[in-house]
Structures are given as structure tokens and as C-alpha cells.
Protein backbone atom coordinates (compact mmCIF):
# COMPACT_ATOMS: atom_id res chain seq x y z
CA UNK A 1 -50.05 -102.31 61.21
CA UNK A 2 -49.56 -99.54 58.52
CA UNK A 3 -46.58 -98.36 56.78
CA UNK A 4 -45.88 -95.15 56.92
CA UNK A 5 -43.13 -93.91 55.01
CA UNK A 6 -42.76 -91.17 52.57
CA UNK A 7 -41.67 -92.08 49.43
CA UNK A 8 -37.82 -89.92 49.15
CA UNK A 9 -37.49 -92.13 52.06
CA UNK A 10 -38.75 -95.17 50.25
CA UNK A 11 -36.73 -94.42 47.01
CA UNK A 12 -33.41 -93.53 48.99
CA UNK A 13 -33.32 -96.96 50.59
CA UNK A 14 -34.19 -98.77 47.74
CA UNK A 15 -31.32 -97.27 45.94
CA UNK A 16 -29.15 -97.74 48.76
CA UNK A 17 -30.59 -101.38 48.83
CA UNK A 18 -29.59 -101.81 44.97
CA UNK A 19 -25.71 -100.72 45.75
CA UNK A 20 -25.44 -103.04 48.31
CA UNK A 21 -26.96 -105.71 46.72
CA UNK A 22 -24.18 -104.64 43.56
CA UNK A 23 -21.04 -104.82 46.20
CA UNK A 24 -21.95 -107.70 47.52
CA UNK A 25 -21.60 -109.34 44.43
CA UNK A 26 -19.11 -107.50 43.30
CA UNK A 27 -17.07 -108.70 45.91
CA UNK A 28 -18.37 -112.10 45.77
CA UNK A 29 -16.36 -112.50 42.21
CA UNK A 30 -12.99 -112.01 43.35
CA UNK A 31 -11.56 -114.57 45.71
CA UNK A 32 -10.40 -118.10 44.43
CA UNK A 33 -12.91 -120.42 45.99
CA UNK A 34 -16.45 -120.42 45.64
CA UNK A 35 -17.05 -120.96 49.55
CA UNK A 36 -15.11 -118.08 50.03
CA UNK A 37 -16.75 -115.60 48.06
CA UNK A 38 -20.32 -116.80 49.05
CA UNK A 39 -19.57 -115.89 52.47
CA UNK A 40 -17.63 -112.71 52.26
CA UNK A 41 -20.78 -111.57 49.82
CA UNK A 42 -22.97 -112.62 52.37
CA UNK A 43 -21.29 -111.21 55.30
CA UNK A 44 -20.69 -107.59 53.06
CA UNK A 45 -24.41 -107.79 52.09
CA UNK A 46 -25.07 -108.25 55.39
CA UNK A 47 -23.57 -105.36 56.87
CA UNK A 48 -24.26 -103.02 53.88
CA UNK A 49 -28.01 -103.61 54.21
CA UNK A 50 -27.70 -102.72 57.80
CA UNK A 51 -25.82 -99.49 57.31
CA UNK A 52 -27.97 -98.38 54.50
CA UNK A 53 -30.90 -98.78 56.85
CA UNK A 54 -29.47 -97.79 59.60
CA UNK A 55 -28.56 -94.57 57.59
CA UNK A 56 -31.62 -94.08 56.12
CA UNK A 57 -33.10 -93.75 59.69
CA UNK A 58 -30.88 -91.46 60.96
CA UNK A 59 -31.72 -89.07 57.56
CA UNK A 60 -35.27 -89.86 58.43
CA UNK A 61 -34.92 -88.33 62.15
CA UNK A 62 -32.70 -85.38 60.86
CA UNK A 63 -34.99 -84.59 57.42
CA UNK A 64 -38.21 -83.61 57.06
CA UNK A 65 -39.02 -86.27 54.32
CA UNK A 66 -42.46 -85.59 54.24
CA UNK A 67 -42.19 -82.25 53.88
CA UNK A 68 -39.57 -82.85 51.03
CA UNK A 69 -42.73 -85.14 49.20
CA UNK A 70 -45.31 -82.12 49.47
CA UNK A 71 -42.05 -79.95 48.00
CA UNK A 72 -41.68 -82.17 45.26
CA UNK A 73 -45.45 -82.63 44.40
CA UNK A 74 -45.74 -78.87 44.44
CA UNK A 75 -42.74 -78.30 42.01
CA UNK A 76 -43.47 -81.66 39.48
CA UNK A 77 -47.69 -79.96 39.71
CA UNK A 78 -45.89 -76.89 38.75
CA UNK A 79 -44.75 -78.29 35.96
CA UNK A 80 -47.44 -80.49 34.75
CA UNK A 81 -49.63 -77.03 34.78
């Protein structure tokens, strides 16, 4: 099986991956037992890993990602020159 995903695409989720990973345990601080917080940080990690892919596919059926990595390479080889 082979991966095939451009690397905006790659970048965007990880990002979105890293602020969900950030509320999760943000949230996770807050309430006054331990048990609680565990769960509601797994339960909001959950669910913001899910909409962050989720959204990530949508912009992937909507954006031409790939094209948007040739754009790139062209403009940063632009500027290497």
C-alpha cells in the first residue's frame, strides 16, 4: 500500500494534530478530579482528532493540494536561484 499525500496536506494535519493534542490537555487541567479530567481530555482529543481529519479531507477534495506543492516548489526554486 503507498501513501500518497502531498505534503500542505501532510503539514496542515499535523498542525491541526498538534492543537488538538494542546486542547486536550488543556482541558484536561481544569476539573477537580484526576478521573475527570483524563476522560474529558480523552473524549475532546478524541473528537478533535476526528474533526481535524475529517476536515483535512474535505480541504483535500475541494483543493488542489498537489498543485499547491508544484506552486510552492516553483516559488521557494525561485528563490533559491
Amino acid at each position: 500500500m503507498q501513501f500518497s499525500a502531498s505534503f500542505t496536506e501532510t503539514g496542515l494535519l499535523v498542525s491541526l494534530a498538534i492543537l488538538s493534542l494542546a486542547l486536550s490537555c488543556w482541558s484536561a487541567r481544569y476539573p477537580r478530579k484526576t478521573s475527570v479530567g483524563i476522560l474529558l481530555g480523552v473524549l475532546l482529543g478524541i473528537f478533535a482528532f476526528n474533526v481535524a481529519a475529517g476536515f483535512v479531507a474535505f480541504l483535500g477534495n475541494v483543493l488542489p493540494f498537489g498543485q499547491i506543492d508544484f506552486w510552492l516548489s516553483n516559488s521557494l526554486a525561485g528563490i533559491l536561484r
